[in-house]
PDB file of N, CA and C in Angstrom:
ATOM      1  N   UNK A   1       3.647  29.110   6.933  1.00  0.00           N
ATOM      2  CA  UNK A   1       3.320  30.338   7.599  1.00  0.00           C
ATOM      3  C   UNK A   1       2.417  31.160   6.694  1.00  0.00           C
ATOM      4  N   UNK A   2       1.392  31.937   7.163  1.00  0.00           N
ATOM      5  CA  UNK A   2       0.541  32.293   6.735  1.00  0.00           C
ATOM      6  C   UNK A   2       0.987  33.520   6.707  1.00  0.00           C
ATOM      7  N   UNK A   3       1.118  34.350   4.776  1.00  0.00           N
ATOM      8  CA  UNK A   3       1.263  35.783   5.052  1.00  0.00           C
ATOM      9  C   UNK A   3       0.042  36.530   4.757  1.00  0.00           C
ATOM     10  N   UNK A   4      -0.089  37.707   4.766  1.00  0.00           N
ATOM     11  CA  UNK A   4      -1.563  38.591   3.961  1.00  0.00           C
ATOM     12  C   UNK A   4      -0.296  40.119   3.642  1.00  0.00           C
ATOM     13  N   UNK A   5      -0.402  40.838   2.808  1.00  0.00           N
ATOM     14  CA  UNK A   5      -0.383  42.019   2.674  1.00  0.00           C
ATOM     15  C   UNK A   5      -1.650  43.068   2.905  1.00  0.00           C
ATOM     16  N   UNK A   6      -1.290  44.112   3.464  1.00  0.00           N
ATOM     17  CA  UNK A   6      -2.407  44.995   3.851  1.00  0.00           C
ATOM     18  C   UNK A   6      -2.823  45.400   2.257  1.00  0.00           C
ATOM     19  N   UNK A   7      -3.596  46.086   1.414  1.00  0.00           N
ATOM     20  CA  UNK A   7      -4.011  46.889   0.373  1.00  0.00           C
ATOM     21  C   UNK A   7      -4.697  48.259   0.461  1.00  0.00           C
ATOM     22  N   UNK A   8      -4.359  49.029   0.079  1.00  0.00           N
ATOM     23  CA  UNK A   8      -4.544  50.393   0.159  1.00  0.00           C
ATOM     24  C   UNK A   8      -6.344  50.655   0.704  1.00  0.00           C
ATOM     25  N   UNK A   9      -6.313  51.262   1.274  1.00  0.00           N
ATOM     26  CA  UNK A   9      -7.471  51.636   2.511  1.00  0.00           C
ATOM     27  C   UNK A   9      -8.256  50.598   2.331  1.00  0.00           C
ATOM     28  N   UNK A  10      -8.056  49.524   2.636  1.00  0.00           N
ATOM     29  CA  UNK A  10      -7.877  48.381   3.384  1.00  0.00           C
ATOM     30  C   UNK A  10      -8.045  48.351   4.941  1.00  0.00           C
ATOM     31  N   UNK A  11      -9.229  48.006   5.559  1.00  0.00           N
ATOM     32  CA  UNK A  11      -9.765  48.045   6.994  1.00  0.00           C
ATOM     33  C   UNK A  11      -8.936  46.585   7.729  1.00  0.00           C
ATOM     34  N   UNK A  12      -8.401  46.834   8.609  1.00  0.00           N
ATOM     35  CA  UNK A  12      -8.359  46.050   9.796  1.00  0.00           C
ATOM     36  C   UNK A  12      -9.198  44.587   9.716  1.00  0.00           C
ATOM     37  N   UNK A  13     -10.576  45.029   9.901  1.00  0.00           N
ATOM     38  CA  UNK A  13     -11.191  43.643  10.142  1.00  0.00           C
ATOM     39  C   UNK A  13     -11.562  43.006   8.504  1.00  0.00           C
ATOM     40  N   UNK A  14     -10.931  43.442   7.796  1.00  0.00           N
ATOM     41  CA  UNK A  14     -11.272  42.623   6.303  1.00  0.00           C
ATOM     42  C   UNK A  14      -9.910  41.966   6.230  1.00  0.00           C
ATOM     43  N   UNK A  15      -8.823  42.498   6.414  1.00  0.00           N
ATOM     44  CA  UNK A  15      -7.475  42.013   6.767  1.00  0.00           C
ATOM     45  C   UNK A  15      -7.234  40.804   6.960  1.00  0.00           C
ATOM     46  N   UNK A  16      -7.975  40.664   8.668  1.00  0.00           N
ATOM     47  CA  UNK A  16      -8.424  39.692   9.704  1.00  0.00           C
ATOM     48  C   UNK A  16      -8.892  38.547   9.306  1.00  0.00           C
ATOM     49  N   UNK A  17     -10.123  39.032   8.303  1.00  0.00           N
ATOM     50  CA  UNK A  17     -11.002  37.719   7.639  1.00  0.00           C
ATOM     51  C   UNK A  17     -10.098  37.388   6.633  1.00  0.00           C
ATOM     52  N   UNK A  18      -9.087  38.047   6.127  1.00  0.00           N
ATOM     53  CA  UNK A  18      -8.734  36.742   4.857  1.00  0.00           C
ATOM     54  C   UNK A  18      -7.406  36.328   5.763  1.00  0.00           C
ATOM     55  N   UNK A  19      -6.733  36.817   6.616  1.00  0.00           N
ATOM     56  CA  UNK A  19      -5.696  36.084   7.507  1.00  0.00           C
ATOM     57  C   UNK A  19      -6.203  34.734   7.998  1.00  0.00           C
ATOM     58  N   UNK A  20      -7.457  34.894   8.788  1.00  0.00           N
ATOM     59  CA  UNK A  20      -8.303  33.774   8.988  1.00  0.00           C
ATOM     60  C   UNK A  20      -8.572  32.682   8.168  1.00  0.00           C
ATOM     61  N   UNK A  21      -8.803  33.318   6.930  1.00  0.00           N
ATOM     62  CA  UNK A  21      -9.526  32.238   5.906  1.00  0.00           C
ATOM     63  C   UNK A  21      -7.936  31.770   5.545  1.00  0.00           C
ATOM     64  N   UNK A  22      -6.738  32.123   5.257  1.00  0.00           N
ATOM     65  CA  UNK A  22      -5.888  31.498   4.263  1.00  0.00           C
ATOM     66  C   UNK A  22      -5.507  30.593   5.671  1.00  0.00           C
ATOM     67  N   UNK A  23      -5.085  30.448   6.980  1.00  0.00           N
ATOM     68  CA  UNK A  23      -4.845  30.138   8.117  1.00  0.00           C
ATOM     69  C   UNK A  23      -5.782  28.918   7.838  1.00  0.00           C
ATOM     70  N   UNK A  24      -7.160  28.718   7.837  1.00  0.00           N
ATOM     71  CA  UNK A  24      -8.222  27.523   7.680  1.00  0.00           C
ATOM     72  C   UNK A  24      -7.548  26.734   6.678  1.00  0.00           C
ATOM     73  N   UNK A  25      -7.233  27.472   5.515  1.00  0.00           N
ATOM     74  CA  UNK A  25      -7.254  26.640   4.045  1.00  0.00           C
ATOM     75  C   UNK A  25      -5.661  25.648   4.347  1.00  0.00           C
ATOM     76  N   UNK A  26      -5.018  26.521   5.067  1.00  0.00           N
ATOM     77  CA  UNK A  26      -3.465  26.043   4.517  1.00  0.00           C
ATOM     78  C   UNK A  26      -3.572  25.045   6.176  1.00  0.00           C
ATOM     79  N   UNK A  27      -4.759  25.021   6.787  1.00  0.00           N
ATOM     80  CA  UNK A  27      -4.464  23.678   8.057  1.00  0.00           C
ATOM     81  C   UNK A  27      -3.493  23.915   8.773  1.00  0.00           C
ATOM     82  N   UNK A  28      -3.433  25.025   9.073  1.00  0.00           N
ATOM     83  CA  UNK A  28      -2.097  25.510  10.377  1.00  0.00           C
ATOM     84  C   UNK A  28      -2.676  25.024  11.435  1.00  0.00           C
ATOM     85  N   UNK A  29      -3.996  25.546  12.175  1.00  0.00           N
ATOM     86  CA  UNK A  29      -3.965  24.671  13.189  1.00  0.00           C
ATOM     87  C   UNK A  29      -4.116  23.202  13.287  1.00  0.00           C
ATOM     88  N   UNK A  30      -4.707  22.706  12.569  1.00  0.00           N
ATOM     89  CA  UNK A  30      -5.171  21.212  12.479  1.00  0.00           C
ATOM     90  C   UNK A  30      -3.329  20.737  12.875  1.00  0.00           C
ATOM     91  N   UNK A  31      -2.422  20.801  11.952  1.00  0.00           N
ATOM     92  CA  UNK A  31      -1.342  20.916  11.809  1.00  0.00           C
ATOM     93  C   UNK A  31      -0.401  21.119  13.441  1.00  0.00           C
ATOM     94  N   UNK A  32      -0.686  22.171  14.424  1.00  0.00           N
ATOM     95  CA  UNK A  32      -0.441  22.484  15.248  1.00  0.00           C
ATOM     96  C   UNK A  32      -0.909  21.484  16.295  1.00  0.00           C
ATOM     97  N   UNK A  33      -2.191  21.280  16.207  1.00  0.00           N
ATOM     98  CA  UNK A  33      -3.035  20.230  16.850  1.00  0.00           C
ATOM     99  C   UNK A  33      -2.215  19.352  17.117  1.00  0.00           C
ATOM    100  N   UNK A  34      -1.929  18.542  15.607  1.00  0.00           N
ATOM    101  CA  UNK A  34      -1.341  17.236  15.195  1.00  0.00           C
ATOM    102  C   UNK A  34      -0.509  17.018  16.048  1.00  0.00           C
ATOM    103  N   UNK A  35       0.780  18.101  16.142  1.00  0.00           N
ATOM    104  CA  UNK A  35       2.120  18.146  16.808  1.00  0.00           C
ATOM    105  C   UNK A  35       2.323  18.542  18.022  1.00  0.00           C
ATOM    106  N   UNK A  36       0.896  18.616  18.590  1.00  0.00           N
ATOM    107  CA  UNK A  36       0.749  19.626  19.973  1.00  0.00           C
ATOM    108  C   UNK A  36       1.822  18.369  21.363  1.00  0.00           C
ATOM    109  N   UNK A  37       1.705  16.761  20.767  1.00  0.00           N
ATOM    110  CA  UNK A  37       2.610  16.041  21.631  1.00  0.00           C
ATOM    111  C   UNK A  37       2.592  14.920  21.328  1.00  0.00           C
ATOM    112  N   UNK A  38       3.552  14.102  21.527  1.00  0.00           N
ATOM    113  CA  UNK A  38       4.383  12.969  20.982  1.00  0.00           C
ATOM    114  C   UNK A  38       3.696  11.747  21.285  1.00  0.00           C
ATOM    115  N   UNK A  39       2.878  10.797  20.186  1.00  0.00           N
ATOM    116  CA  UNK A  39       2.378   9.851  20.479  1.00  0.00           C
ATOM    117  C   UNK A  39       3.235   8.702  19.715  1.00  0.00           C
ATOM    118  N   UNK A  40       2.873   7.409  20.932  1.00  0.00           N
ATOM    119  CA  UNK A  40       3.837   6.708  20.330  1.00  0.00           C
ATOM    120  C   UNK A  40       3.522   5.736  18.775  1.00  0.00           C
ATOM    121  N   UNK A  41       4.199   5.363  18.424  1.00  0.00           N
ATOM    122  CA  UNK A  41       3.722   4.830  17.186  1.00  0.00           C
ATOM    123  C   UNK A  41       2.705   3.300  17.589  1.00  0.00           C
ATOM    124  N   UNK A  42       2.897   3.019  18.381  1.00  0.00           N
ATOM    125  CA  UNK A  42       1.993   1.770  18.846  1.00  0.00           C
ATOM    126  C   UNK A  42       0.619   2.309  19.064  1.00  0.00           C
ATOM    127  N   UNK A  43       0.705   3.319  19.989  1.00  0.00           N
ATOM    128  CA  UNK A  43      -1.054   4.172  20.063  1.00  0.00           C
ATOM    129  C   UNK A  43      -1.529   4.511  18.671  1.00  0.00           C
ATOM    130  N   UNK A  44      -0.622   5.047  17.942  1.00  0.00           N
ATOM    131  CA  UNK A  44      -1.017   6.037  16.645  1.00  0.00           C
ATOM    132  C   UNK A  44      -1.360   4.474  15.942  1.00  0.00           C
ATOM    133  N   UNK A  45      -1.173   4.007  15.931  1.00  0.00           N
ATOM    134  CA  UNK A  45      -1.752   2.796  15.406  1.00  0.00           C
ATOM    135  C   UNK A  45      -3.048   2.705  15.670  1.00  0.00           C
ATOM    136  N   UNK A  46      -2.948   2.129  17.027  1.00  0.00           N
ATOM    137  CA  UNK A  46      -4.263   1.390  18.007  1.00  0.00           C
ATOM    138  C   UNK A  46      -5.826   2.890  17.516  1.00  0.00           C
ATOM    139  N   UNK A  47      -5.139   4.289  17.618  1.00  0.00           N
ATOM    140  CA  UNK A  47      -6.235   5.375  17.320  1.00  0.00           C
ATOM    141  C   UNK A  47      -6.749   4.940  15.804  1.00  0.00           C
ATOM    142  N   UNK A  48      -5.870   4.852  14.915  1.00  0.00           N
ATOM    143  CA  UNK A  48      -6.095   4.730  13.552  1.00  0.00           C
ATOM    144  C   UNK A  48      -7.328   3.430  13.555  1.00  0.00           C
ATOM    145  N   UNK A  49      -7.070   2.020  14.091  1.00  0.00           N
ATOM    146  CA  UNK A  49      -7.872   1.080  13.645  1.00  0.00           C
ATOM    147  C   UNK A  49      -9.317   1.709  14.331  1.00  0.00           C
ATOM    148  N   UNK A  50      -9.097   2.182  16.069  1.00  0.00           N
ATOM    149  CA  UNK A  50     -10.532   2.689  16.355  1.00  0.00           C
ATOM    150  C   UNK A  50     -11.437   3.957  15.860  1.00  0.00           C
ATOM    151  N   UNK A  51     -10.450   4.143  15.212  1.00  0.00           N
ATOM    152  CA  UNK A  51     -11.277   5.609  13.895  1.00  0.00           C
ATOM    153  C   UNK A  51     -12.031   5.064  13.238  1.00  0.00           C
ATOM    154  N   UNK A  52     -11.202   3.968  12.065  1.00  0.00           N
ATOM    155  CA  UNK A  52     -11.575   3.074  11.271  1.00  0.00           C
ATOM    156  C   UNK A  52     -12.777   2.328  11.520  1.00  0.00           C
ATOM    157  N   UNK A  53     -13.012   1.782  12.706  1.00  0.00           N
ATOM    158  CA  UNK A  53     -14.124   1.130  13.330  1.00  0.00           C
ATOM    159  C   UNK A  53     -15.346   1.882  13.402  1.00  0.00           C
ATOM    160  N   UNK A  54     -15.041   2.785  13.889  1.00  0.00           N
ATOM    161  CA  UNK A  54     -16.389   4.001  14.262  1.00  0.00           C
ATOM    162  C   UNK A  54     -16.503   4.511  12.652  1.00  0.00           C
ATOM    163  N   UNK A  55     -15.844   4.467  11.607  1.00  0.00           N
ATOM    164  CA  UNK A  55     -16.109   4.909  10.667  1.00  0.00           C
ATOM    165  C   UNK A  55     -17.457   3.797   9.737  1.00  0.00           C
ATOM    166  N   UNK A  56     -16.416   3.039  10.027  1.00  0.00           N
ATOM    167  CA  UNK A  56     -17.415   1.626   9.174  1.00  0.00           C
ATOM    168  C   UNK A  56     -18.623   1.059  10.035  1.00  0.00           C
ATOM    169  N   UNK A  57     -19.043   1.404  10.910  1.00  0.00           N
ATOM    170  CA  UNK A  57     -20.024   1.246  11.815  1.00  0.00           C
ATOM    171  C   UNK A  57     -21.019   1.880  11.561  1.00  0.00           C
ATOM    172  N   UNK A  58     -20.533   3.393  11.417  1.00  0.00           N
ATOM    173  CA  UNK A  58     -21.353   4.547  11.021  1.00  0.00           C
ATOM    174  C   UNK A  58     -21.913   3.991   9.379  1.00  0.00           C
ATOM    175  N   UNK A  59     -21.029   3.930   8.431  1.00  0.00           N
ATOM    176  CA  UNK A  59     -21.001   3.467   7.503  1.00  0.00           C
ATOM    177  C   UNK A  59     -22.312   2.364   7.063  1.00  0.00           C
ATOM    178  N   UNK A  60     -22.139   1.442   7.832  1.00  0.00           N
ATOM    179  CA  UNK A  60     -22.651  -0.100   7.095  1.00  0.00           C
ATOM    180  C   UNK A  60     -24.323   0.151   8.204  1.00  0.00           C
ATOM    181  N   UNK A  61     -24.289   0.635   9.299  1.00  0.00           N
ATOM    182  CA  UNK A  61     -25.373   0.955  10.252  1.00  0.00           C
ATOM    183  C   UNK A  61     -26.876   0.836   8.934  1.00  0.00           C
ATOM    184  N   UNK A  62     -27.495   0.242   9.296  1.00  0.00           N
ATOM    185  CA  UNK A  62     -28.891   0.088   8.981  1.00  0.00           C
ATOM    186  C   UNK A  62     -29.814   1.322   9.604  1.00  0.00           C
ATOM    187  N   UNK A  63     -30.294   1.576   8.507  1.00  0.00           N
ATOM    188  CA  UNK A  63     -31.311   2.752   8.563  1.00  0.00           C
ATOM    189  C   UNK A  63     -33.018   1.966   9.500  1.00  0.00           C
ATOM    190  N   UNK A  64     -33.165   2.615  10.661  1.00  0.00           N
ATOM    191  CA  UNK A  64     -34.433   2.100  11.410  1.00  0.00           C
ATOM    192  C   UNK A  64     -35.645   1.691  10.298  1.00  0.00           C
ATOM    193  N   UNK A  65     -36.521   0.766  10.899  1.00  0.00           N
ATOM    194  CA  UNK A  65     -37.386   0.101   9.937  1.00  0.00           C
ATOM    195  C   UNK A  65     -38.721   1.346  10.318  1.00  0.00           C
ATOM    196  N   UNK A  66     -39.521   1.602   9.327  1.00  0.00           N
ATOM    197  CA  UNK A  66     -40.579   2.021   9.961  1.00  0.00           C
ATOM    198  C   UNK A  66     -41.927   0.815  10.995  1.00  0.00           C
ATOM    199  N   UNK A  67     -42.657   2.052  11.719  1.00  0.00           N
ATOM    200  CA  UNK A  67     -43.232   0.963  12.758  1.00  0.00           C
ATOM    201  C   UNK A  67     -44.444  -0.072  11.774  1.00  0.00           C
ATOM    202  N   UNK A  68     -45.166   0.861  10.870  1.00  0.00           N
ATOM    203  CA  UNK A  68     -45.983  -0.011   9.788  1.00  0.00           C
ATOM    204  C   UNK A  68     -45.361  -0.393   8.442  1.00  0.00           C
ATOM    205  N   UNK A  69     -44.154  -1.649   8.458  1.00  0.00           N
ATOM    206  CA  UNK A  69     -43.580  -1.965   7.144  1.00  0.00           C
ATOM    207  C   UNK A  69     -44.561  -2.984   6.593  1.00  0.00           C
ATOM    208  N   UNK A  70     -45.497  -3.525   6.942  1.00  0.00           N
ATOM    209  CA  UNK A  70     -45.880  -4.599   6.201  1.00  0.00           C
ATOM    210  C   UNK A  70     -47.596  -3.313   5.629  1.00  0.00           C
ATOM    211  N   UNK A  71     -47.949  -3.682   4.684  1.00  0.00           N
ATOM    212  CA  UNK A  71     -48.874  -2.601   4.164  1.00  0.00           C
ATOM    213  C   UNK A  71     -50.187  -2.966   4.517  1.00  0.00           C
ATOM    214  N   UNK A  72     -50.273  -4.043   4.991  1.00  0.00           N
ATOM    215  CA  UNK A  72     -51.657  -4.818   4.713  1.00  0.00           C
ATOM    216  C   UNK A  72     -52.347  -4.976   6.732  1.00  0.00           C
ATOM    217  N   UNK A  73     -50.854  -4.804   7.399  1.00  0.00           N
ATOM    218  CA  UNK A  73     -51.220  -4.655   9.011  1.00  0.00           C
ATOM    219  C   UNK A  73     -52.755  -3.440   9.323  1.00  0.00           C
ATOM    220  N   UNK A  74     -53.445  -3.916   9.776  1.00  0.00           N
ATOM    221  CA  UNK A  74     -54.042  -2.936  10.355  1.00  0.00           C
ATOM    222  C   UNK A  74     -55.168  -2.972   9.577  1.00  0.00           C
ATOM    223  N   UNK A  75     -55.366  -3.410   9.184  1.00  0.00           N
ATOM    224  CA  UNK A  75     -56.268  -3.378   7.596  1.00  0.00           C
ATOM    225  C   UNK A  75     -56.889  -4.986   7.940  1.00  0.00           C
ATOM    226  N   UNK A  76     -58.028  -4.748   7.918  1.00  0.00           N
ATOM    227  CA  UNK A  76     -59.948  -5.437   8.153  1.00  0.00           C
ATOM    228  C   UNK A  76     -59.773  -6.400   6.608  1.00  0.00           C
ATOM    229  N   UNK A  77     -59.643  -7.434   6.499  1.00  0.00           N
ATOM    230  CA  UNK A  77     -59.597  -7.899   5.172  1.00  0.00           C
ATOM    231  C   UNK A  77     -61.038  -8.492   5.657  1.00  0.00           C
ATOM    232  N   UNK A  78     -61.699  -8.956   6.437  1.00  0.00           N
ATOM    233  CA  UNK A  78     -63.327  -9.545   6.440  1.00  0.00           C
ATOM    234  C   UNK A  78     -64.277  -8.768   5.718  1.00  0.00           C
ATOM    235  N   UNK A  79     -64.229  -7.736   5.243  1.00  0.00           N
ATOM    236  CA  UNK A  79     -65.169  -6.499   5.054  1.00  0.00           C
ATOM    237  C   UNK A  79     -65.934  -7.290   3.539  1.00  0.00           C
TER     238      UNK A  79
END
């Protein structure tokens, strides 16, 4: 649980922003998210490997070739 103490003339919306910020840091909602409903351990599985997949996909993915890779294309060698 996320506390803040107010501090002497101390505004409202500065309050707000560090309630906010310690709330981000300490993953309350992520946390809330998590537990929002009961998955079974067979899915929580099956999600985990297709995370994993899209991770290493992203991962190992080859960067596009440019359209002129060879240096010498285009280029008059008769001259």
């Amino acid at each position: 649980m996320a506390y803040i103490s107010l501090n002497n003339n101390e505004s409202i919306e500065s309050a707000l922003r560090r309630f906010k910020r310690k709330v981000i840091t300490e993953e309350i909602i992520k946390d809330l998210k998590r537990h929002a409903h009961f998955v079974p351990p067979g899915q929580k599985a099956k999600l985990k490997s297709v995370n994993a997949r899209k991770r290493n996909r992203k991962r190992f993915r080859q960067a596009p070739r440019p359209m002129n890779s060879n240096p010498n294309q285009g280029y008059n060698q008769n001259r």
